[in-house]
C-alpha atoms as a PDB file:
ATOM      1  CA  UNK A   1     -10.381  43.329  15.815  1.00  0.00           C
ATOM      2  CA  UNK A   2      -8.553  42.930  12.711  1.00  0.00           C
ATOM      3  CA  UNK A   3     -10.698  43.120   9.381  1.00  0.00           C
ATOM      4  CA  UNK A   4      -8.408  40.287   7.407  1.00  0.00           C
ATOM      5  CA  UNK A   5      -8.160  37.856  10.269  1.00  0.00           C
ATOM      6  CA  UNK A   6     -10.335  34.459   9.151  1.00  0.00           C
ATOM      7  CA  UNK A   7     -13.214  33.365  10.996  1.00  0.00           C
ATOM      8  CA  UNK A   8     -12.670  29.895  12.862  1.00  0.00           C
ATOM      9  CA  UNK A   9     -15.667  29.052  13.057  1.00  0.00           C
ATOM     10  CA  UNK A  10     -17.861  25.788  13.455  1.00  0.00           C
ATOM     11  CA  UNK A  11     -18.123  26.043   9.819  1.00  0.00           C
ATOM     12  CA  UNK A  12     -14.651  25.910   8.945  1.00  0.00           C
ATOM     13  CA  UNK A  13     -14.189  22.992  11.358  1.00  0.00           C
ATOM     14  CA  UNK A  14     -16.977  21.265   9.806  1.00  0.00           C
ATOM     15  CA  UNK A  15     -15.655  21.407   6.324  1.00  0.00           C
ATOM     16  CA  UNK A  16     -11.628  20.817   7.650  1.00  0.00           C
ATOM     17  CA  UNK A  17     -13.463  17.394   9.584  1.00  0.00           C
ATOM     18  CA  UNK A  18     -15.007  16.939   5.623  1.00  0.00           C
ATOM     19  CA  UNK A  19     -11.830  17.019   3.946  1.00  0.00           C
ATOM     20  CA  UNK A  20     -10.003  14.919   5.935  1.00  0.00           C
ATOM     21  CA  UNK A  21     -12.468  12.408   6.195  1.00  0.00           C
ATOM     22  CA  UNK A  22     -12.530  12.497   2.378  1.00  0.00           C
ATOM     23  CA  UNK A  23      -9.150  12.232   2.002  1.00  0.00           C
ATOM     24  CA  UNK A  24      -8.830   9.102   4.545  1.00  0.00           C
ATOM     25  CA  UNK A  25     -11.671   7.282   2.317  1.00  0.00           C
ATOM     26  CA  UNK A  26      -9.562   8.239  -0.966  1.00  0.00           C
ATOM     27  CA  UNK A  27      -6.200   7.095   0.488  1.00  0.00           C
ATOM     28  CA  UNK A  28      -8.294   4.081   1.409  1.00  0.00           C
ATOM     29  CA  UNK A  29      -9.725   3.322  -1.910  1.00  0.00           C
ATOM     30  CA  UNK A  30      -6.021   3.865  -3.550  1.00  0.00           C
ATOM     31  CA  UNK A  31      -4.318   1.111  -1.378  1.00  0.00           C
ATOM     32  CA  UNK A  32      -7.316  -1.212  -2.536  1.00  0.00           C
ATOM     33  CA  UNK A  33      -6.742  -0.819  -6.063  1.00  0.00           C
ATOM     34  CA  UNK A  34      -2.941  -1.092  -6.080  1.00  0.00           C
ATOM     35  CA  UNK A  35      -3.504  -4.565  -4.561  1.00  0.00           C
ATOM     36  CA  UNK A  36      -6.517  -5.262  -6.861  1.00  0.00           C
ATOM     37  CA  UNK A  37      -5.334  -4.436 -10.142  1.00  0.00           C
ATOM     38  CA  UNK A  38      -1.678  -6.203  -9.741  1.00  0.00           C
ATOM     39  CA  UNK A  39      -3.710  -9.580  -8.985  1.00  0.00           C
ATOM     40  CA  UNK A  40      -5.743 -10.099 -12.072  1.00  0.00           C
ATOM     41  CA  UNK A  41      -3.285  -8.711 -14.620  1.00  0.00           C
ATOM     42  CA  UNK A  42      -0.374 -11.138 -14.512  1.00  0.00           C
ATOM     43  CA  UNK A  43      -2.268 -14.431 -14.539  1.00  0.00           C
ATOM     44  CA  UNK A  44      -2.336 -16.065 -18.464  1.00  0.00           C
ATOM     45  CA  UNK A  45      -2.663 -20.081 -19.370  1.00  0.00           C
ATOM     46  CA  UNK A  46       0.244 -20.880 -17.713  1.00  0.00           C
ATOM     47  CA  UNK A  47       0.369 -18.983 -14.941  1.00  0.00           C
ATOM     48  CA  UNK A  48       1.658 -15.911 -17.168  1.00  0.00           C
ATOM     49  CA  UNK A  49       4.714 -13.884 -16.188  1.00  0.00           C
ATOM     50  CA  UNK A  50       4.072 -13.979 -12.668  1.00  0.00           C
ATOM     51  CA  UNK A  51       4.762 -18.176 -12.559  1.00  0.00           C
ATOM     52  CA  UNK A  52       7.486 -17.810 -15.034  1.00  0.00           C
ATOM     53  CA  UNK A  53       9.598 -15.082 -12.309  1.00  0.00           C
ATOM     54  CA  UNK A  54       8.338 -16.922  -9.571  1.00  0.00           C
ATOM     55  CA  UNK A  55       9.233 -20.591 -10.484  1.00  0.00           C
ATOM     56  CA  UNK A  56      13.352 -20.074  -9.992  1.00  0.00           C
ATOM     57  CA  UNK A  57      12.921 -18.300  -7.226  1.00  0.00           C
ATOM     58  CA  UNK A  58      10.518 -20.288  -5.480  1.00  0.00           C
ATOM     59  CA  UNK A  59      12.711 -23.414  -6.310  1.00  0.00           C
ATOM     60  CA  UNK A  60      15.288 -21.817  -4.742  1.00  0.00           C
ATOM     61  CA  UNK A  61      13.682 -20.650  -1.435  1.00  0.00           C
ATOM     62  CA  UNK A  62      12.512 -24.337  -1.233  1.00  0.00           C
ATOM     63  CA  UNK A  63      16.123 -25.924  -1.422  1.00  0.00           C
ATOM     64  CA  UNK A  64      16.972 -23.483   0.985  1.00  0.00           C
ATOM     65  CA  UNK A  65      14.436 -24.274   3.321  1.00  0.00           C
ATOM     66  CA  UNK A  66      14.727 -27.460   3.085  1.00  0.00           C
ATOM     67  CA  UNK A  67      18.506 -27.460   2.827  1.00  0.00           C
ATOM     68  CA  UNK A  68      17.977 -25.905   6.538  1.00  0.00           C
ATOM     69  CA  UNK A  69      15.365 -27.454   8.204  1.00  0.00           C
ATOM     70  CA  UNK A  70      16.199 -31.209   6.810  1.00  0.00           C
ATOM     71  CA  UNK A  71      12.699 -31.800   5.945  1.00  0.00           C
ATOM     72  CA  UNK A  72      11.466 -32.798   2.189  1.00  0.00           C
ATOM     73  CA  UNK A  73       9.095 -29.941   0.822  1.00  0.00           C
ATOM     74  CA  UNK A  74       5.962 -31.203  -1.532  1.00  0.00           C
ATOM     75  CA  UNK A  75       6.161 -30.602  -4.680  1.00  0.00           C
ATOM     76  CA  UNK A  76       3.344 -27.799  -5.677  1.00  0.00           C
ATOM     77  CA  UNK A  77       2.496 -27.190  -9.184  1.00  0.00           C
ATOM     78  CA  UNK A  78       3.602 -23.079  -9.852  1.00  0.00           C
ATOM     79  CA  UNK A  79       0.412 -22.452 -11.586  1.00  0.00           C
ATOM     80  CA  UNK A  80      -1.166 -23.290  -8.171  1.00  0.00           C
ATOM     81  CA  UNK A  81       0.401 -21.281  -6.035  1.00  0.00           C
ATOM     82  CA  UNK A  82       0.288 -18.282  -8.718  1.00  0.00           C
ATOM     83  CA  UNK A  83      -3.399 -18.797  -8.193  1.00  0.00           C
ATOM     84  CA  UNK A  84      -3.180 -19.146  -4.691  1.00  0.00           C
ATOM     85  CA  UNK A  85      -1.301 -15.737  -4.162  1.00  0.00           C
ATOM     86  CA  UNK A  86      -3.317 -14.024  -7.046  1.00  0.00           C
ATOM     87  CA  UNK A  87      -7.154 -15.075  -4.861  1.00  0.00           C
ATOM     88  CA  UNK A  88      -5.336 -14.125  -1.378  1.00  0.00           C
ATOM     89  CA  UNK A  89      -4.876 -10.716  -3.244  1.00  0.00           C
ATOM     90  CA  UNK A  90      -7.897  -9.763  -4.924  1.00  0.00           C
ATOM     91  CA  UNK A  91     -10.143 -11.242  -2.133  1.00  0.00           C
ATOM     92  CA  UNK A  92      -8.539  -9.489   0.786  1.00  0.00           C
ATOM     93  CA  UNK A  93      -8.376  -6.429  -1.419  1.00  0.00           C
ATOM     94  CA  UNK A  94     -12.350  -6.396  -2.176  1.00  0.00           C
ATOM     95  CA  UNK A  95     -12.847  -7.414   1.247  1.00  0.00           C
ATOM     96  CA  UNK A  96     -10.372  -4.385   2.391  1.00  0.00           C
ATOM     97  CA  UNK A  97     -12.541  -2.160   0.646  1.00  0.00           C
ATOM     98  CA  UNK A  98     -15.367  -2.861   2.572  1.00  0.00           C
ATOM     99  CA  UNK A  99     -13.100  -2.080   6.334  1.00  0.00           C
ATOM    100  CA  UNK A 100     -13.086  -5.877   7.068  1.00  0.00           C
ATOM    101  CA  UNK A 101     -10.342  -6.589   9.202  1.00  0.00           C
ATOM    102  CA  UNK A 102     -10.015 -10.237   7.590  1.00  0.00           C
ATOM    103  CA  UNK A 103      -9.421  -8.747   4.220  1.00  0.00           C
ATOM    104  CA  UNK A 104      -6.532  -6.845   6.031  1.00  0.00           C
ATOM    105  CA  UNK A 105      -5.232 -10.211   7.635  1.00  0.00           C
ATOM    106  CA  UNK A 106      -5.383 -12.051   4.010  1.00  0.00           C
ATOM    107  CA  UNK A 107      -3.361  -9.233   2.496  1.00  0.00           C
ATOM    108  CA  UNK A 108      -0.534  -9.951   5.369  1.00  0.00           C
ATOM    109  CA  UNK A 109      -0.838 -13.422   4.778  1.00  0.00           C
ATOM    110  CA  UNK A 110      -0.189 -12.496   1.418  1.00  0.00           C
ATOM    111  CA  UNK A 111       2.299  -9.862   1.807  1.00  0.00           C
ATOM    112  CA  UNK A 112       4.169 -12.160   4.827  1.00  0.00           C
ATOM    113  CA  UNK A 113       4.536 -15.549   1.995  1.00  0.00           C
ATOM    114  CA  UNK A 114       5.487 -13.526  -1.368  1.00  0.00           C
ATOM    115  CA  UNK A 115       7.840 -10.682  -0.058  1.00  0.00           C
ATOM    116  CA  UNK A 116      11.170 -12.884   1.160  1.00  0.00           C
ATOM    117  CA  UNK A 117      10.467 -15.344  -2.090  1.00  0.00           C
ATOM    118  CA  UNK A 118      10.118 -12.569  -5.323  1.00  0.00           C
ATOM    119  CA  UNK A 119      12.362  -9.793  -3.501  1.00  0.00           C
ATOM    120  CA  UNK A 120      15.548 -12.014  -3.030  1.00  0.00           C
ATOM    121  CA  UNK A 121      18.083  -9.121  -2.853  1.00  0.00           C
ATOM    122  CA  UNK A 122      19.833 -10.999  -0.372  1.00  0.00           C
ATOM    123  CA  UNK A 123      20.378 -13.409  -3.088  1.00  0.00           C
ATOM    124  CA  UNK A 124      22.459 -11.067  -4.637  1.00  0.00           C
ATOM    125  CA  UNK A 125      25.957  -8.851  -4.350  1.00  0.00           C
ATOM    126  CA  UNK A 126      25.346  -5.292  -3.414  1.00  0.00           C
ATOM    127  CA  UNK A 127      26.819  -3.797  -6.515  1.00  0.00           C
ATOM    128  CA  UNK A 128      24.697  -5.530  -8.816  1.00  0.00           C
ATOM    129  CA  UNK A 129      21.691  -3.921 -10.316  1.00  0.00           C
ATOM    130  CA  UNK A 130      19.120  -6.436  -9.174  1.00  0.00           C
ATOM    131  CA  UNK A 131      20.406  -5.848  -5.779  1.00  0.00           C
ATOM    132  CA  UNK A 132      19.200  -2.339  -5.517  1.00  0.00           C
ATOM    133  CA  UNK A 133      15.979  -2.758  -7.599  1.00  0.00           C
ATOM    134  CA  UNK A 134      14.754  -6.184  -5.593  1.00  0.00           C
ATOM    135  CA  UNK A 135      15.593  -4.239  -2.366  1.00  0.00           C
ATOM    136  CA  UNK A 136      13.686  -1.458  -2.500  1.00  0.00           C
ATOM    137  CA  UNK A 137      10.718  -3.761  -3.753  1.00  0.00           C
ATOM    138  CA  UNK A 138      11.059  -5.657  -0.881  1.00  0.00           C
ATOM    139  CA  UNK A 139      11.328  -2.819   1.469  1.00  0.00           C
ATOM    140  CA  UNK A 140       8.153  -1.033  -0.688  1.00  0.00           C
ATOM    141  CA  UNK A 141       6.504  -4.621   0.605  1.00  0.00           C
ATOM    142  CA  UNK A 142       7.936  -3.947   4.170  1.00  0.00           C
ATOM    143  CA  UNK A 143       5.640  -0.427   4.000  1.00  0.00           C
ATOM    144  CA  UNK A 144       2.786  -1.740   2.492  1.00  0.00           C
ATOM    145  CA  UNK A 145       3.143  -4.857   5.254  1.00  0.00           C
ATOM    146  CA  UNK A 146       3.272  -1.600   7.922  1.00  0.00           C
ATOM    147  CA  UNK A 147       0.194   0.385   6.675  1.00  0.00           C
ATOM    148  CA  UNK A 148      -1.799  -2.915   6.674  1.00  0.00           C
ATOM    149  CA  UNK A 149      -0.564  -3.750  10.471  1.00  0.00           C
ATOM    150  CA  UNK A 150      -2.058   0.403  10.775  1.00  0.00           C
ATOM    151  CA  UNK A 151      -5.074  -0.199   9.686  1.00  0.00           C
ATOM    152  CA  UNK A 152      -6.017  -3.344  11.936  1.00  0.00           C
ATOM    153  CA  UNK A 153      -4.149  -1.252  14.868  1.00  0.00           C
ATOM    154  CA  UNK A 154      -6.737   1.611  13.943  1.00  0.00           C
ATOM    155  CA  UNK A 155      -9.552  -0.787  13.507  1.00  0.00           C
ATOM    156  CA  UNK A 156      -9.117  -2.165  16.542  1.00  0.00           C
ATOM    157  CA  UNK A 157      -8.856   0.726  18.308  1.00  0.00           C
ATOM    158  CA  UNK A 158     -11.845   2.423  17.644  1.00  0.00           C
ATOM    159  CA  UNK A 159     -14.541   1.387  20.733  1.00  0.00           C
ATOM    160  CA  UNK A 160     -17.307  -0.333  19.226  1.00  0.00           C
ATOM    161  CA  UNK A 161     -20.708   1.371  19.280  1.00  0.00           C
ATOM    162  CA  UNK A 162     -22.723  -0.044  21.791  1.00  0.00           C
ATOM    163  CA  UNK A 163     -26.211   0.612  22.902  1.00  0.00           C
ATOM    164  CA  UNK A 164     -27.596   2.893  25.330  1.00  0.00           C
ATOM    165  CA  UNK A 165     -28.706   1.305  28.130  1.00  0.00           C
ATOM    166  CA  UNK A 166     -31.924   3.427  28.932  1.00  0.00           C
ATOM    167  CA  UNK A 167     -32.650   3.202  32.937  1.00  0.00           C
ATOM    168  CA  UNK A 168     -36.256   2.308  33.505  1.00  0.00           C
ATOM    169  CA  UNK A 169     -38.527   5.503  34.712  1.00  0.00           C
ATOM    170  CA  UNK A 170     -40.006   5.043  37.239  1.00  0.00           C
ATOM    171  CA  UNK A 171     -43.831   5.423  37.726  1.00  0.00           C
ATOM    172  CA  UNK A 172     -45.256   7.768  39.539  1.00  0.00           C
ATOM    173  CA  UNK A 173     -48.352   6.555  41.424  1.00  0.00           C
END
């Protein structure tokens, strides 16, 4: 009918069903390597910068929590649980890459331990700089916790291919 109108085809479906597919495996492969490259570059001999921000605070989450729960917490080297958050990291990023589910569940383990203990803006007076900048950390953890929690919902939600079950034919005698 009209000469400028644009054809709708199966081919432009085709290539639309390309390009998003493309786009989900890119989006995919970003996430991966946010997670991946912030876990090997902050560990040095000691633990590197990562220990030395994370000792104070830790110390302090653990006075708290044992402040309110009246039990003794062990003492854990810093180095160790540097290294501890740094392998949850990198391996459920690698394995993340791959669509494993468990790679997905160690990066909420991860996100769920380190997010209340480095973003401690509640430690803090709203007017105060480190206020605004450790909340909107923590809530930039909050959305990454979120897309993760999307991604198992998704995963989960796909049916799993099963086989055809082929009937029998029957013979003919």
């Amino acid at each position: 009918m009209f000469a400028f109108a644009p054809s709708f085809g199966i081919g432009y479906l085709g290539r639309m069903l390309v390009f998003i597919f493309s786009f989900s495996i890119l989006s995919l492969e970003l996430f991966n390597a946010f997670f991946l490259y912030h876990s090997f570059s902050e560990f040095g001999l000691d633990g590197g910068s990562a220990a030395k921000a994370l000792a104070p605070k830790y110390d302090l989450f653990m006075n708290y929590v044992s402040l309110h729960l009246g039990v003794k917490v062990p003492e854990v080297d810093i180095k160790h649980i540097v290294t501890a958050t740094i392998a949850l990291r990198g391996l459920g990023g690698i394995l993340f890459i791959f669509s494993s589910s468990f790679g997905a569940y160690l990066l909420l383990l991860y996100l769920a331990l380190v997010t209340p203990i480095l973003f401690d803006f509640y430690n803090y007076d709203i007017e105060k700089r480190e206020f605004v900048q450790l909340f909107l950390k923590f809530t930039q953890n909050l959305a990454l916790f979120g897309a993760t929690l999307f991604f198992i919902g998704m995963k989960n939600s796909m049916p799993k291919k099963q086989p055809k079950n082929k009937t029998p034919k029957t013979k003919i005698t």
